[in-house]
C-alpha atoms as a PDB file:
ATOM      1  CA  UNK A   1      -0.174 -10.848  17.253  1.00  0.00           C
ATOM      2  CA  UNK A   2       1.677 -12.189  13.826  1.00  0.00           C
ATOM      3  CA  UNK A   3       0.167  -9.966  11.716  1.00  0.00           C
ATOM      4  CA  UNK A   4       0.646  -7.090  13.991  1.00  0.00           C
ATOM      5  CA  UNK A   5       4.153  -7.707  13.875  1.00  0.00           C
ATOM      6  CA  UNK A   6       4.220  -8.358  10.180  1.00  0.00           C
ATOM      7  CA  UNK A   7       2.718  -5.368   9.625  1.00  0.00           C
ATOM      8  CA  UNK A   8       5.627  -2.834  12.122  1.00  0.00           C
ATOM      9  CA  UNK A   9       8.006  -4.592  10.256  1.00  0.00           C
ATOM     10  CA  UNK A  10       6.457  -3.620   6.936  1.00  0.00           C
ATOM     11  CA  UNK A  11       5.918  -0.418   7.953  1.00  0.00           C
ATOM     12  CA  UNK A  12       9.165   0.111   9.701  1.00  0.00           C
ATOM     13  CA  UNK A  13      10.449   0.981   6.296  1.00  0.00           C
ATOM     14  CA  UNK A  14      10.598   4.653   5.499  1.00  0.00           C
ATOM     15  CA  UNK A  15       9.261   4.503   1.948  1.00  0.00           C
ATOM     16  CA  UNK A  16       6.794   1.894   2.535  1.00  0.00           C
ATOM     17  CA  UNK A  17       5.667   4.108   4.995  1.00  0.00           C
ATOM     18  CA  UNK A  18       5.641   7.121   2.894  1.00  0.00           C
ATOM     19  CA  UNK A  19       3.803   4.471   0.296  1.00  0.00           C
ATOM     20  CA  UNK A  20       0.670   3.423   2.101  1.00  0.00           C
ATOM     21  CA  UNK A  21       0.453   7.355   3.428  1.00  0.00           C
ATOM     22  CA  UNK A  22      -0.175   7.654  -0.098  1.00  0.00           C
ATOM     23  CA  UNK A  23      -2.363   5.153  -1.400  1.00  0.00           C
ATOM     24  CA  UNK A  24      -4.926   5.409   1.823  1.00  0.00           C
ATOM     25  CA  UNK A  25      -5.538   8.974   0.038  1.00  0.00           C
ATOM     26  CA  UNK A  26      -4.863   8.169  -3.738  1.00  0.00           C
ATOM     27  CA  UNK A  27      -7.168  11.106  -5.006  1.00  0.00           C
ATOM     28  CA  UNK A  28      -4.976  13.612  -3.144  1.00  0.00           C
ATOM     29  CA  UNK A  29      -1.632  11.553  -4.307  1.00  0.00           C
ATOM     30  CA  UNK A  30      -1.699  10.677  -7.420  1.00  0.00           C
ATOM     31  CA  UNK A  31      -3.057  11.662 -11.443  1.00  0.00           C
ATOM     32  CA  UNK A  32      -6.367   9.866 -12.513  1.00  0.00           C
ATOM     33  CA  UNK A  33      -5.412   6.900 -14.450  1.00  0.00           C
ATOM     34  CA  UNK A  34      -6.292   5.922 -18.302  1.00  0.00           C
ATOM     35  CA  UNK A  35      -6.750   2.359 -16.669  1.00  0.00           C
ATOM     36  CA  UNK A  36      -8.223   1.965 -13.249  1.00  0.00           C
ATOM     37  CA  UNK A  37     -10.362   3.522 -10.591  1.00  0.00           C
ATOM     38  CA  UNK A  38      -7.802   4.679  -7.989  1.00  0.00           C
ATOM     39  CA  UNK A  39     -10.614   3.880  -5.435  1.00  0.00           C
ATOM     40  CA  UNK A  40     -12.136   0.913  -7.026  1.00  0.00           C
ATOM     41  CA  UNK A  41      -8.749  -0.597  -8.772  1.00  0.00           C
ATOM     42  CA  UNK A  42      -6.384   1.325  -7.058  1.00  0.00           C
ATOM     43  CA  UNK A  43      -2.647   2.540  -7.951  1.00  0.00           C
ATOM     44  CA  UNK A  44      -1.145   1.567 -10.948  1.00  0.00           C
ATOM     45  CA  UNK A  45       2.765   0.486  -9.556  1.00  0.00           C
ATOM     46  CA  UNK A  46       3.625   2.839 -12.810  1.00  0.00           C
ATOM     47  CA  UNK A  47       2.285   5.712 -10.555  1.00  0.00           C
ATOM     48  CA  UNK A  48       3.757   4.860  -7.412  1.00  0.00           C
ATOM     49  CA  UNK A  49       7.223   3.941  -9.326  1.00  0.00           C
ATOM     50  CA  UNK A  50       7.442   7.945 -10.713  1.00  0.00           C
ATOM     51  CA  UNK A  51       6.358   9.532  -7.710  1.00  0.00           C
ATOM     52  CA  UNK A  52       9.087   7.649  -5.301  1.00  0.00           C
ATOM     53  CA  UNK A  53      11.329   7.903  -7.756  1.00  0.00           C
ATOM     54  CA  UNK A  54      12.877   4.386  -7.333  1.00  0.00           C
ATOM     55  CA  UNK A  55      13.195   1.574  -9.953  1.00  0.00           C
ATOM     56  CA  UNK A  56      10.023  -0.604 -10.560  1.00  0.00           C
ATOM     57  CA  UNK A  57      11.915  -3.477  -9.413  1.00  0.00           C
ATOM     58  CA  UNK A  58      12.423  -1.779  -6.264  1.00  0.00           C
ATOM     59  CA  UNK A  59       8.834  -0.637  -5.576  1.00  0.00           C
ATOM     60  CA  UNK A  60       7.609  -4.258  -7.079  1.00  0.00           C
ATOM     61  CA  UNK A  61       9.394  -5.286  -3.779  1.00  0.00           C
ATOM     62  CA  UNK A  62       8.145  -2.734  -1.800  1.00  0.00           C
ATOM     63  CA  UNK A  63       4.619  -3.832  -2.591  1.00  0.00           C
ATOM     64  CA  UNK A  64       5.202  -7.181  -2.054  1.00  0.00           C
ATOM     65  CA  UNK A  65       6.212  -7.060   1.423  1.00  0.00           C
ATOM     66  CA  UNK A  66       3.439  -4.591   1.954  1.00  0.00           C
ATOM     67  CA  UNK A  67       0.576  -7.111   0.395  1.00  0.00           C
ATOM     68  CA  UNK A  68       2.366 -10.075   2.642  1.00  0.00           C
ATOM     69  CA  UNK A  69       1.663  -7.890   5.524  1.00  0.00           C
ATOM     70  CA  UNK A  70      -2.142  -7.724   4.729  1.00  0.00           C
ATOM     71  CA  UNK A  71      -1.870  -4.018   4.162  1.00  0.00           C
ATOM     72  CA  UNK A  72      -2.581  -4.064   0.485  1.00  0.00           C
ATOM     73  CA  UNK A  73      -4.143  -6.129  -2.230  1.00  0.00           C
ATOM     74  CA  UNK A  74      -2.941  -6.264  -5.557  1.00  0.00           C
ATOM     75  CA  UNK A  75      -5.087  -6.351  -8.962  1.00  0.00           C
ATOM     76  CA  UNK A  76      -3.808  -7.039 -12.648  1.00  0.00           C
ATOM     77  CA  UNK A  77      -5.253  -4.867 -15.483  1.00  0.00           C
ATOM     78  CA  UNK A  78      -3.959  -5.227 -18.931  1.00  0.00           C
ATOM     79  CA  UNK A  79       0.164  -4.895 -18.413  1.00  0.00           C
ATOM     80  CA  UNK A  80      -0.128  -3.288 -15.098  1.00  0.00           C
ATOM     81  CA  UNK A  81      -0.398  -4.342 -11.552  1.00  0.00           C
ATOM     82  CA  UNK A  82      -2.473  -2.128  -8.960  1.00  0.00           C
ATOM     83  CA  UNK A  83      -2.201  -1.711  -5.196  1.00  0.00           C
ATOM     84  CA  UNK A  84      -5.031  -0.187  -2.435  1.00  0.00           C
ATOM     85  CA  UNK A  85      -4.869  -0.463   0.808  1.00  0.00           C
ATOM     86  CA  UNK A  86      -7.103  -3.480   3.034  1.00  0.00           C
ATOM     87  CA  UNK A  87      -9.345  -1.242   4.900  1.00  0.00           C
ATOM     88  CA  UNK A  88     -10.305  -3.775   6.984  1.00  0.00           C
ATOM     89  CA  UNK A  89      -6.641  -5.007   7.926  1.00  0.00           C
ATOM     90  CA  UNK A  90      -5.514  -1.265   8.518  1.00  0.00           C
ATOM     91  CA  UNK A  91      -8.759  -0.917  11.141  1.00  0.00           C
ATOM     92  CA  UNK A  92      -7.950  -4.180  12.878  1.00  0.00           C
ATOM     93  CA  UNK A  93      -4.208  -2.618  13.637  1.00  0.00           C
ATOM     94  CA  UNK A  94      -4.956   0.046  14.107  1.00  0.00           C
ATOM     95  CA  UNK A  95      -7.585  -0.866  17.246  1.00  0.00           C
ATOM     96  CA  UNK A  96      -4.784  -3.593  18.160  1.00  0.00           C
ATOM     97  CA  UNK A  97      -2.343  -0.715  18.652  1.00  0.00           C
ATOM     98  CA  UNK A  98      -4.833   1.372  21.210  1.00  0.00           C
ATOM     99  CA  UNK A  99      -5.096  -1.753  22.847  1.00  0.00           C
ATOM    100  CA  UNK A 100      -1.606  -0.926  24.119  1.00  0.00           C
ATOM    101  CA  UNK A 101      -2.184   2.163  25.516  1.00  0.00           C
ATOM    102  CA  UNK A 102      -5.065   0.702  28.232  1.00  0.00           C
END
C-alpha cells in the first residue's frame, strides 16, 4: 500500500501528471533524439524541459519524485539524463486501483 500511495502523491501533481501521459507514449510526444532510443533509452530531460516549458531544475525535480515513486527509471548518456516509464510498476497500480472498485 506504500507505493500506491507514493505513487497518488506523485501523480497528484498536475505536470507530473501531464509528464508520464507523455513519456508512456514518447513516439507520439516527443522529436527522435540524436542520443537515445525513446523506447529503449527513453526521454532526454532536455526534451521534456522544452516541451513543459519549465526550468530544468524544475523538471530535474519533477523526475525525481516521479523515479522515487517507482514510476520511472532514469539512464545517463553522455551529458544527459533520460526518463521511461516502469512498465511493470505502472501495471501493478494500476490492477491495485481496480482492486478498489470490487
Amino acid at each position: 500500500m506504500e507505493s500506491t500511495t507514493l505513487i497518488l502523491r506523485a501523480l497528484a501533481n498536475e505536470k507530473r501528471m501531464k509528464i508520464m501521459n507523455w513519456i508512456v507514449d514518447p513516439l507520439a510526444h516527443f522529436p527522435k533524439q540524436i542520443d537515445g532510443d525513446l523506447i529503449d533509452d527513453g526521454v532526454c530531460v532536455g526534451h521534456i524541459t522544452d516541451k513543459i516549458k519549465l526550468k530544468q531544475p524544475t523538471v530535474t525535480s519533477h523526475m525525481k519524485i516521479l523515479e522515487e515513486a517507482g514510476l520511472v527509471t532514469s539512464k545517463k548518456i553522455k551529458n544527459w539524463v533520460f526518463y521511461k516509464p516502469d512498465k511493470k510498476v505502472l501495471s501493478k497500480f494500476i490492477d491495485d486501483l481496480s482492486h478498489l472498485s470490487q
